[in-house]
N, C-alpha and C. Protein backbone atom coordinates (compact mmCIF):
# COMPACT_ATOMS: atom_id res chain seq x y z
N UNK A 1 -16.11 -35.83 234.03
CA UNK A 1 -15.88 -36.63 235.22
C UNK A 1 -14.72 -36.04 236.01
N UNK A 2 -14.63 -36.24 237.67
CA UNK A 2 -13.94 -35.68 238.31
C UNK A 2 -12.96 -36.96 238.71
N UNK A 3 -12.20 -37.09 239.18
CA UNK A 3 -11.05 -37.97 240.05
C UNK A 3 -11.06 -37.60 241.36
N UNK A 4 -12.01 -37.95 242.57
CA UNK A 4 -11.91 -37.47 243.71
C UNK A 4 -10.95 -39.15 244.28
N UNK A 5 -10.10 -38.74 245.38
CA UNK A 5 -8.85 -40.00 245.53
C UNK A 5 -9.82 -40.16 247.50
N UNK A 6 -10.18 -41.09 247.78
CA UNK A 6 -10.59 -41.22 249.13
C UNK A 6 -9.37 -42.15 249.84
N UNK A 7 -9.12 -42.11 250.96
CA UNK A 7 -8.17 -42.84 251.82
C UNK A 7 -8.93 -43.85 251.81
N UNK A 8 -7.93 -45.03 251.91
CA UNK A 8 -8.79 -45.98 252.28
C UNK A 8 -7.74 -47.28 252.67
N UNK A 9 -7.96 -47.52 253.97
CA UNK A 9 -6.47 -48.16 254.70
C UNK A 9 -5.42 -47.73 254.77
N UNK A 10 -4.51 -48.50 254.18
CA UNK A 10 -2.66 -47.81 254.13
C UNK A 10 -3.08 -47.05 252.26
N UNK A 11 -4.12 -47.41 251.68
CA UNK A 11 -3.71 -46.79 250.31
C UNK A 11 -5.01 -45.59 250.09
N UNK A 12 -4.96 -45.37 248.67
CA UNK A 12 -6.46 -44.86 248.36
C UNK A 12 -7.04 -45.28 247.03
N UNK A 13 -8.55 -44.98 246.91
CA UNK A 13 -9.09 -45.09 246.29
C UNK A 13 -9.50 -44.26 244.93
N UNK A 14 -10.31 -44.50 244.15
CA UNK A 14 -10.54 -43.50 243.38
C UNK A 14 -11.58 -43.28 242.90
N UNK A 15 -12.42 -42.35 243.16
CA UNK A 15 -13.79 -42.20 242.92
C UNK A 15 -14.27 -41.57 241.54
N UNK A 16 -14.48 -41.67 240.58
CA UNK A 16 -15.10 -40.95 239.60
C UNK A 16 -16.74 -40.14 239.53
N UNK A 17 -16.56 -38.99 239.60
CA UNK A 17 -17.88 -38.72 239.75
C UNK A 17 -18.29 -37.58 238.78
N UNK A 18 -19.21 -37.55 238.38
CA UNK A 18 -19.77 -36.49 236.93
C UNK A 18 -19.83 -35.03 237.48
N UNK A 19 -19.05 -34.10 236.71
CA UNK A 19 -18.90 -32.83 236.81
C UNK A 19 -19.94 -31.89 237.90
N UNK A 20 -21.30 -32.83 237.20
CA UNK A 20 -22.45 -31.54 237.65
C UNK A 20 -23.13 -32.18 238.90
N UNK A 21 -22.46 -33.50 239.21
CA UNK A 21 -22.89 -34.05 240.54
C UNK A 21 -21.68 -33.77 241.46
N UNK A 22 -20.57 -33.10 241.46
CA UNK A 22 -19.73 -32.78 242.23
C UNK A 22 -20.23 -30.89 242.80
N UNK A 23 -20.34 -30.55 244.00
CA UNK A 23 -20.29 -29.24 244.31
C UNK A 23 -19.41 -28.95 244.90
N UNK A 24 -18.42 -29.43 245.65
CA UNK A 24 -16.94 -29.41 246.04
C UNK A 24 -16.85 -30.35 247.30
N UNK A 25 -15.15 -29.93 247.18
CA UNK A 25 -14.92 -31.29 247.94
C UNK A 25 -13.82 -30.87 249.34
N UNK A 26 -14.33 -31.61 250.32
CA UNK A 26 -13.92 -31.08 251.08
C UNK A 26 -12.24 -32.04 251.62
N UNK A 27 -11.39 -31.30 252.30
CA UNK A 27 -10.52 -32.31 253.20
C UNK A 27 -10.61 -32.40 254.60
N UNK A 28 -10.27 -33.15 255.46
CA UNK A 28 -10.20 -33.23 256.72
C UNK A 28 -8.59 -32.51 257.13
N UNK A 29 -8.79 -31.52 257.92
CA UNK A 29 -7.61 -30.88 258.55
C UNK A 29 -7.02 -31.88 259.57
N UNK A 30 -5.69 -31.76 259.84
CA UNK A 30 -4.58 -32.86 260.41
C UNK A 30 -5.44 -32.68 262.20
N UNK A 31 -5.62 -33.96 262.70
CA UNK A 31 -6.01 -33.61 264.14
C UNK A 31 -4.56 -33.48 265.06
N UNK A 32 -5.05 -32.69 265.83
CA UNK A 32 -3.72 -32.21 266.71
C UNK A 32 -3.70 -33.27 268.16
N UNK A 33 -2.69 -33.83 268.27
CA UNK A 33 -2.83 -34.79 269.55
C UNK A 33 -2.87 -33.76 270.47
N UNK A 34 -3.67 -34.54 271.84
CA UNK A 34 -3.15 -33.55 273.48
C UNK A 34 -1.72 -33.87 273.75
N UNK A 35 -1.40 -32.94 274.80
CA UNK A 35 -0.43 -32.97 275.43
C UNK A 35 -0.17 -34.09 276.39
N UNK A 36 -0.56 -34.23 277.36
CA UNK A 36 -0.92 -35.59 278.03
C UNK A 36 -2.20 -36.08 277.91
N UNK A 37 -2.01 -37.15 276.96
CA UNK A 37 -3.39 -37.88 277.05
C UNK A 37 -3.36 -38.62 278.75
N UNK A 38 -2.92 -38.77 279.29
CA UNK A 38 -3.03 -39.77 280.58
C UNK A 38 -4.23 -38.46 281.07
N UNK A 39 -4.09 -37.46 281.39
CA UNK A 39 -4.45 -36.22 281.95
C UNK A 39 -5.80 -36.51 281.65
N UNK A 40 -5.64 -36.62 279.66
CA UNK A 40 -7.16 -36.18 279.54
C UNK A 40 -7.95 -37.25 279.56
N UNK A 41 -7.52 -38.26 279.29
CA UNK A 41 -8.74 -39.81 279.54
C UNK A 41 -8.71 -39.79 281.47
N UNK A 42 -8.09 -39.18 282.23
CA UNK A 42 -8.70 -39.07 283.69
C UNK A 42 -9.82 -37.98 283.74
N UNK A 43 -9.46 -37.13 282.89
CA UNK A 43 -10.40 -35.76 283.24
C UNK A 43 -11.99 -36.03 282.07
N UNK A 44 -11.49 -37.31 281.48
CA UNK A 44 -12.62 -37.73 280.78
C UNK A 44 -13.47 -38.36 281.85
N UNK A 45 -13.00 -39.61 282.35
CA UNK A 45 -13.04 -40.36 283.04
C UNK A 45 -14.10 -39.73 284.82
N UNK A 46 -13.44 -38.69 285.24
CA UNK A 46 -14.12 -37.93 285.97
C UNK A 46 -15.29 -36.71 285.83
N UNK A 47 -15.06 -36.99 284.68
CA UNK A 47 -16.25 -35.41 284.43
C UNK A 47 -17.24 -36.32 283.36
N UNK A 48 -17.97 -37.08 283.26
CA UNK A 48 -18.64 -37.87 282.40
C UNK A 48 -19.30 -37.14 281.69
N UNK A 49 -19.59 -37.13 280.69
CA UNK A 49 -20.69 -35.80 279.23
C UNK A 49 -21.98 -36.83 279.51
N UNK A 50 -23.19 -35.91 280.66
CA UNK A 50 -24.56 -36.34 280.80
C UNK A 50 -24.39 -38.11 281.68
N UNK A 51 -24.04 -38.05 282.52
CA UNK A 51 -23.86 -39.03 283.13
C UNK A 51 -23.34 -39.32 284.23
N UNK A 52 -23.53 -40.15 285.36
CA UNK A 52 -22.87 -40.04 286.97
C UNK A 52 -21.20 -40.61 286.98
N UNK A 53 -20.25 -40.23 287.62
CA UNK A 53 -18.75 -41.11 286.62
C UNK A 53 -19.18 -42.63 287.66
N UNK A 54 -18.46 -43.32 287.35
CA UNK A 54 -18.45 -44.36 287.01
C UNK A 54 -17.85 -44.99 288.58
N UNK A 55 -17.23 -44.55 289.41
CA UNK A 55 -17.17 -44.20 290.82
C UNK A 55 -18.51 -44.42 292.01
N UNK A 56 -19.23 -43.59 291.03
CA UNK A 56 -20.34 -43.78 291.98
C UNK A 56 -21.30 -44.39 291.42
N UNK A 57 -21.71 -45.23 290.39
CA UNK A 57 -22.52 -45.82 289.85
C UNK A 57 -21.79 -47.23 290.13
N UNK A 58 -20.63 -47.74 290.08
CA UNK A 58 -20.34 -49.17 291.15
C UNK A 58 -20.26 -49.36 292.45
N UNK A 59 -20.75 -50.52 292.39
CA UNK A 59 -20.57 -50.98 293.92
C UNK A 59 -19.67 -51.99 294.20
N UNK A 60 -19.11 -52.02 295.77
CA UNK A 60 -17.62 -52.64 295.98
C UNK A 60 -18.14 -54.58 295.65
N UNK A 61 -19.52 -54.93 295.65
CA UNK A 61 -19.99 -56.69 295.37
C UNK A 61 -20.04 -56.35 294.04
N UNK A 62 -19.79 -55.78 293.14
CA UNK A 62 -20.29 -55.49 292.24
C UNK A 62 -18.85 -56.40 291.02
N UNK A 63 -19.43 -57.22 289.65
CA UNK A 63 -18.68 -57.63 289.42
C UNK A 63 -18.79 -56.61 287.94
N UNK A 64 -17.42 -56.23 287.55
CA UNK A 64 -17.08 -55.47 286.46
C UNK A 64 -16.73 -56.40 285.22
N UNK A 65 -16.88 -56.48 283.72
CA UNK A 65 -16.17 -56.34 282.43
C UNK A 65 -15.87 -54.83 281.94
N UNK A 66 -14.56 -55.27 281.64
CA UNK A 66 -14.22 -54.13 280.59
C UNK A 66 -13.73 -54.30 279.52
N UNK A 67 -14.07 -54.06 278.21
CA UNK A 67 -13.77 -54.90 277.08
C UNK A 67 -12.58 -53.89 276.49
N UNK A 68 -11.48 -54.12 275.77
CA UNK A 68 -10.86 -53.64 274.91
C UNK A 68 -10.28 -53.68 273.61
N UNK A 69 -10.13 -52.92 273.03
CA UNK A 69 -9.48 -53.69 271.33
C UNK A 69 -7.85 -54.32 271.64
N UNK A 70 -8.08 -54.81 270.74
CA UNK A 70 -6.69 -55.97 270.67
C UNK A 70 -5.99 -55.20 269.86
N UNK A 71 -5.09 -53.88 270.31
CA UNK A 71 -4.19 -53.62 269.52
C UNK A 71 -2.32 -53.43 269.99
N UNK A 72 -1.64 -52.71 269.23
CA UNK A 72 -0.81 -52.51 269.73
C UNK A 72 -0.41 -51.43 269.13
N UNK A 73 1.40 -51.14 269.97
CA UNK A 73 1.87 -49.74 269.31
C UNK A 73 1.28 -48.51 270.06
N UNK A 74 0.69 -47.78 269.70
CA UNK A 74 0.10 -46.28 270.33
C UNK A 74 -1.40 -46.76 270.73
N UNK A 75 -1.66 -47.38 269.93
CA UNK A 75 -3.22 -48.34 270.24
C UNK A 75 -3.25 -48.36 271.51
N UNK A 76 -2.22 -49.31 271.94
CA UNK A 76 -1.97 -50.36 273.10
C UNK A 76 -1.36 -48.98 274.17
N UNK A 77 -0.86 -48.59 273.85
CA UNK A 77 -0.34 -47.08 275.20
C UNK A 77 -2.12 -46.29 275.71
N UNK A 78 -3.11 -46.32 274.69
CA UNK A 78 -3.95 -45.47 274.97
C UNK A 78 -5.06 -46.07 275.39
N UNK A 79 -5.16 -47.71 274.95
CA UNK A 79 -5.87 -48.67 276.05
C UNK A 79 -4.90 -48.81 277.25
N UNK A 80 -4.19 -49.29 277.41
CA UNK A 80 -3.42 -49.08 279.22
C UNK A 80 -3.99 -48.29 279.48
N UNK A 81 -3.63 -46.71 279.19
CA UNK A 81 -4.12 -45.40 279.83
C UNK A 81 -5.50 -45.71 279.97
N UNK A 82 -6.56 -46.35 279.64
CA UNK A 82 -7.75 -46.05 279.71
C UNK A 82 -7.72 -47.41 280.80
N UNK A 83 -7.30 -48.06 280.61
CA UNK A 83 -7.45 -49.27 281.45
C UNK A 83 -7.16 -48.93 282.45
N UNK A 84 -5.81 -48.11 283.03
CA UNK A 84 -5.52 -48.21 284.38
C UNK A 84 -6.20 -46.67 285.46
N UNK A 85 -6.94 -46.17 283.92
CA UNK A 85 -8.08 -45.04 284.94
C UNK A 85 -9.04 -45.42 285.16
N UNK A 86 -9.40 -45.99 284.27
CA UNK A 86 -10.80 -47.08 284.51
C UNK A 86 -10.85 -47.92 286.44
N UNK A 87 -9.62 -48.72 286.35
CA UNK A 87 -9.19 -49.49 287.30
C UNK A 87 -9.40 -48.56 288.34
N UNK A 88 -8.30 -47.55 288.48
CA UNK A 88 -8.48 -46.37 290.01
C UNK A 88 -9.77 -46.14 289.91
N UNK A 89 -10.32 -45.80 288.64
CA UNK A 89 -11.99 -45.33 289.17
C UNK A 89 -12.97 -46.42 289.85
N UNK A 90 -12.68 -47.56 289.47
CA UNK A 90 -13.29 -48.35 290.11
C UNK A 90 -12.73 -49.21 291.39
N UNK A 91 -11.64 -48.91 291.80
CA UNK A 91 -11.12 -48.84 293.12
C UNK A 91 -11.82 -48.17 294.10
N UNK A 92 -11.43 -46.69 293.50
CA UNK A 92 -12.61 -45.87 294.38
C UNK A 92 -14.06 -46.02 295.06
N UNK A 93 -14.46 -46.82 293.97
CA UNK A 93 -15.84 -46.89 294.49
C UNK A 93 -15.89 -48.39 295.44
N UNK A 94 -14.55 -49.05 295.40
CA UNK A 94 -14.10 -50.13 296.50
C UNK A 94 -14.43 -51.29 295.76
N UNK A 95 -14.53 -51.24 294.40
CA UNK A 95 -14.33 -52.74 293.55
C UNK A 95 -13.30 -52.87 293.43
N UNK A 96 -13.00 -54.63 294.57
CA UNK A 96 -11.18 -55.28 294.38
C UNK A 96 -11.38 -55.53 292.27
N UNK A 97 -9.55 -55.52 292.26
CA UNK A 97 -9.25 -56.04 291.25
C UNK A 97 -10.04 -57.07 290.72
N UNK A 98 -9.92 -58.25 291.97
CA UNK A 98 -10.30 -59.67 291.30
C UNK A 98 -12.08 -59.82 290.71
N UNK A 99 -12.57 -58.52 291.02
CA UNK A 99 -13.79 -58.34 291.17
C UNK A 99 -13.49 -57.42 289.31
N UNK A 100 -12.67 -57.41 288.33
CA UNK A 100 -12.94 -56.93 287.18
C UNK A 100 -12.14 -58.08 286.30
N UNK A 101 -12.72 -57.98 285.27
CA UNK A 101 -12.25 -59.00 284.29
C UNK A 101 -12.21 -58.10 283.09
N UNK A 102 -11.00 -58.53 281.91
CA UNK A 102 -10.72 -57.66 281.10
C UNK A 102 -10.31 -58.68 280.11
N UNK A 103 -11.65 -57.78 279.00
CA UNK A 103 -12.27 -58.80 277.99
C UNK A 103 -11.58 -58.05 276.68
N UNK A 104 -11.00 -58.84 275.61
CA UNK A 104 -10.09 -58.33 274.88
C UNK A 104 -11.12 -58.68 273.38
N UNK A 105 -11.22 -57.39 272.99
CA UNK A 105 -12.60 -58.08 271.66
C UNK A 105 -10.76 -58.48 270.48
N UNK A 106 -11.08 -59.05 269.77
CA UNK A 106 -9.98 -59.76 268.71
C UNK A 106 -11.18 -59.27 267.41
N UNK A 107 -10.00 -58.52 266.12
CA UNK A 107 -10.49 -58.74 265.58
C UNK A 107 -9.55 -59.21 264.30
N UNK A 108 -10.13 -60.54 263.60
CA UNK A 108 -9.39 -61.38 263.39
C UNK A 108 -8.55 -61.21 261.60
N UNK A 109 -9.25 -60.00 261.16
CA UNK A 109 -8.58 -59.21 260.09
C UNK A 109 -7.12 -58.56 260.35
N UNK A 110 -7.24 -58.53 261.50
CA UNK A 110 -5.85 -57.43 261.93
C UNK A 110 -4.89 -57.91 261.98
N UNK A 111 -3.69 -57.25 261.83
CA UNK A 111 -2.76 -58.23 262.17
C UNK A 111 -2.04 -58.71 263.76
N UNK A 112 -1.56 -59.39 264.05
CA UNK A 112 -1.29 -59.76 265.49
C UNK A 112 -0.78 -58.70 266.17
N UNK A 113 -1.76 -58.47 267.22
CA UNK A 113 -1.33 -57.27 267.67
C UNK A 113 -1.27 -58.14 269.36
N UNK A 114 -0.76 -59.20 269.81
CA UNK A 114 -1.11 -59.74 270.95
C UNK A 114 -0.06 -58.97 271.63
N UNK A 115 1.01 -58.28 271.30
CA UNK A 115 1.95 -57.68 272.38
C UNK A 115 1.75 -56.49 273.20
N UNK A 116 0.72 -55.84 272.71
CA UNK A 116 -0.12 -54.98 273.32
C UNK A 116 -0.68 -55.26 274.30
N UNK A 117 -1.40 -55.93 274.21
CA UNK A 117 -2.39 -56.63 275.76
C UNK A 117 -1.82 -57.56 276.60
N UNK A 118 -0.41 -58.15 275.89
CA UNK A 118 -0.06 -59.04 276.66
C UNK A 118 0.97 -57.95 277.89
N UNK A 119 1.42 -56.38 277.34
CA UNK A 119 1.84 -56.04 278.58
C UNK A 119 0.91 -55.16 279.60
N UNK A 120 -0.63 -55.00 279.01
CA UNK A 120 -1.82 -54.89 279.96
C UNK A 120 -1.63 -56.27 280.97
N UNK A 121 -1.73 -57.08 280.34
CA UNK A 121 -2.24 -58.34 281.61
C UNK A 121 -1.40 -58.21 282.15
N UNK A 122 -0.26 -58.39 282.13
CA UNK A 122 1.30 -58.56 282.93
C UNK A 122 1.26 -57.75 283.92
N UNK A 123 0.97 -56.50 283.75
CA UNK A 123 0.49 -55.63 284.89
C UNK A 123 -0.13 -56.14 285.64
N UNK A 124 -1.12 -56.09 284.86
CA UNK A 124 -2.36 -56.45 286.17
C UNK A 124 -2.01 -58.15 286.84
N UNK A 125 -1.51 -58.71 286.31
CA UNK A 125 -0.80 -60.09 287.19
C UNK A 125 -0.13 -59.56 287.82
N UNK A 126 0.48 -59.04 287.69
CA UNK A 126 1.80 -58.77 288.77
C UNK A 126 1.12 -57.82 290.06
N UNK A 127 -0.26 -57.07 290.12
CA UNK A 127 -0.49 -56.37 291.12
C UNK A 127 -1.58 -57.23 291.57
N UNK A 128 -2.22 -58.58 290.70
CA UNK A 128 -3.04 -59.42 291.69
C UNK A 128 -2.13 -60.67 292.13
N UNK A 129 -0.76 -60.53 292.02
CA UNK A 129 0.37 -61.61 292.68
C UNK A 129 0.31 -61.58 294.10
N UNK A 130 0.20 -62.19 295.08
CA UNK A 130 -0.08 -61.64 296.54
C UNK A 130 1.79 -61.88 296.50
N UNK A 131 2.00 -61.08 297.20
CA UNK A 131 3.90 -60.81 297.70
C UNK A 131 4.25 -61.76 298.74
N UNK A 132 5.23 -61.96 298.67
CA UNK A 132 5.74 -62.83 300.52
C UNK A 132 6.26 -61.90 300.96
């Protein structure tokens, strides 16, 4: 029997498996972050893989959801970023703000991650606040 150890959450696991049913085992190499992600979720965002961007497939009557995970920490920096390219992209195509709604999926294993989204909304309140 072998001891193969799998990740699994914050800990790991431990798999036992018989000599002649193992042919090897592989690891996953460390992924390398980008440099500016803001950059690359726009250049995602504009260059769509097999698809029209998202610009020109709305229309300005057109009412938007956009759903996001409920996280926080780096989570929550890389939903903003996606949220507020999302938003210009659909500016562009002349959908007002009040015309998107931003749907927060919860998932209820996790731990409270409400400070994340609560400084998404805050934003976006504060730029659908009309000014005096």
């Amino acid at each position: 029997m072998v001891d193969v150890w799998l990740p699994y959450g914050d800990t790991e696991v431990c798999l036992r498996v018989p000599t002649r049913n193992l042919i090897e085992t592989l690891e996953s190499k460390e992924a390398r972050g980008v440099d500016d992600p803001r950059a690359e979720v726009e250049k995602a965002i504009e260059n769509p893989v097999g698809a029209e961007r998202l610009s020109e497939l709305a229309k300005p009557d057109m009412k938007v959801a956009i759903v996001v995970k409920n996280s926080k920490d780096a989570d929550a920096q890389i939903n903003r970023t996606i949220l507020e390219a999302l938003l210009k992209e659909l500016r562009e195509a002349g959908v007002e703000d009040r015309r998107v709604k931003v749907l927060v999926a919860y998932d209820p294993t996790a731990p409270d991650r409400s400070a994340g989204i609560e400084a998404i909304t805050a934003e976006r309140s504060r730029r659908q606040t009309p000014r005096s």
